[in-house]
Protein backbone atom coordinates (compact mmCIF):
# COMPACT_ATOMS: atom_id res chain seq x y z
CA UNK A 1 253.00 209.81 145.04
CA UNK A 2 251.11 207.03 147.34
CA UNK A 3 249.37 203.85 145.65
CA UNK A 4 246.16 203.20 146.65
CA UNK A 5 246.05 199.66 147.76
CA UNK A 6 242.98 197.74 147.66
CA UNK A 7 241.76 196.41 150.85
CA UNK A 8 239.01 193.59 150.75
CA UNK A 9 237.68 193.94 154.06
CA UNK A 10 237.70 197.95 153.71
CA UNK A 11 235.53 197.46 150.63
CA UNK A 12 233.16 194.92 152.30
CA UNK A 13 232.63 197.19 155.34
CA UNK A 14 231.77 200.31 152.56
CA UNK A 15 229.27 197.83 150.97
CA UNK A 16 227.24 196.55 154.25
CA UNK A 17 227.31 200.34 155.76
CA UNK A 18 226.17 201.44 152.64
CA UNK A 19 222.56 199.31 153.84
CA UNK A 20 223.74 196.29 151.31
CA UNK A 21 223.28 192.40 152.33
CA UNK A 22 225.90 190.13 151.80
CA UNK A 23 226.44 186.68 151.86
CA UNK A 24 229.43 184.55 151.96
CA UNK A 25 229.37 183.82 147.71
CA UNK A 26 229.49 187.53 147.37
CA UNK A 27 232.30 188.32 149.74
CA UNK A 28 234.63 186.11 147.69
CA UNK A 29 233.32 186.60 144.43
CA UNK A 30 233.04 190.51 144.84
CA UNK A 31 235.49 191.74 147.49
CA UNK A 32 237.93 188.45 147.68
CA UNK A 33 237.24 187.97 151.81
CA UNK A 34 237.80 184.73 152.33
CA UNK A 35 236.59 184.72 156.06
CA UNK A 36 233.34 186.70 156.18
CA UNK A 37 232.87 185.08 159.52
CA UNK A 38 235.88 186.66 161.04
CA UNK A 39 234.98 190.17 159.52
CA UNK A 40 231.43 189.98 160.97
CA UNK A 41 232.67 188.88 164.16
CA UNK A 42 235.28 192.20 164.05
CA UNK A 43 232.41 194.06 163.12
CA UNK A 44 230.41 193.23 166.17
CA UNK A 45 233.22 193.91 168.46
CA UNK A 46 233.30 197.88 167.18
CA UNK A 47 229.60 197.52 168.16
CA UNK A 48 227.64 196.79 164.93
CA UNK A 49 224.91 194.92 165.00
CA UNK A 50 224.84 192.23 162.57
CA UNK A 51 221.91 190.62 161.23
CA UNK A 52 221.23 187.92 159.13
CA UNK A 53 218.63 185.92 157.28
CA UNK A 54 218.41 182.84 155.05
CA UNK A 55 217.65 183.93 151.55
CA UNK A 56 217.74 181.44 148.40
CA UNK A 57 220.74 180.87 145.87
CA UNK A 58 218.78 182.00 143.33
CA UNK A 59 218.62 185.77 144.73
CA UNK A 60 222.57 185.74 146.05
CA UNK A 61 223.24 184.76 142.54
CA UNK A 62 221.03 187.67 141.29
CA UNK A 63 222.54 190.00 143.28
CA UNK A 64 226.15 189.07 142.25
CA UNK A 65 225.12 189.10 138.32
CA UNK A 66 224.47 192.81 138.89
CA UNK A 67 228.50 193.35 138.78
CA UNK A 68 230.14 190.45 137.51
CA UNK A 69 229.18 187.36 135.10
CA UNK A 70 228.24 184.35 137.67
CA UNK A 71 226.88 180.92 136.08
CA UNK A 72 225.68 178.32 137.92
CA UNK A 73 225.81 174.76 136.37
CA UNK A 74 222.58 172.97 134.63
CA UNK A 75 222.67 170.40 137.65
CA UNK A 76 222.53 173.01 140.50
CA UNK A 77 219.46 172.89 141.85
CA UNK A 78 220.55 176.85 142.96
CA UNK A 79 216.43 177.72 143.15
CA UNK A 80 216.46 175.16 145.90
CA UNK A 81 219.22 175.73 148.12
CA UNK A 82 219.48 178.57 150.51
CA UNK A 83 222.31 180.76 151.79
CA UNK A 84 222.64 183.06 155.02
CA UNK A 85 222.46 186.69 153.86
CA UNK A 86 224.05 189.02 156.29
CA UNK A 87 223.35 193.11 156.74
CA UNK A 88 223.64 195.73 159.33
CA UNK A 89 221.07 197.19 161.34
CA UNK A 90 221.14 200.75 162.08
């Protein structure tokens, strides 16, 4: 009998193929990539085209609350700041 082992950057790719954005809060928080530079930049080398977008905290954080519990503190202004969403374009 094999173990599945979970592979971060495996599940990332699954998410943005699947027509998801991501941005770099949800690739740690979700899939525990710590470089979603580096996997974008593999991605592009198979020949994916990667887009991206800036989008505000407030959305990301959203997005994120739809699997997990993610709080931002009182003094964040989160509503304010913005964060580069990435996807791929088919």
């Amino acid at each position: 009998m094999t173990s599945a082992n979970y592979q971060p950057a495996m599940a990332l790719r699954e998410h943005l193929l699947e027509g998801h954005r991501v941005s770099l809060l949800e690739a740690i928080l979700l899939f525990g990539v710590q470089s979603l530079n580096a996997e974008l930049a593999r991605m592009k080398k198979e020949g994916f085209i990667v887009k991206s977008q800036r989008a505000p905290m407030a959305k990301i954080i959203r997005r994120v609350n739809e699997y997990t519990i993610c709080k931002v503190p009182d003094a964040l202004p989160y509503r304010e700041i913005h964060m580069t969403e990435y996807w791929i374009s088919r």
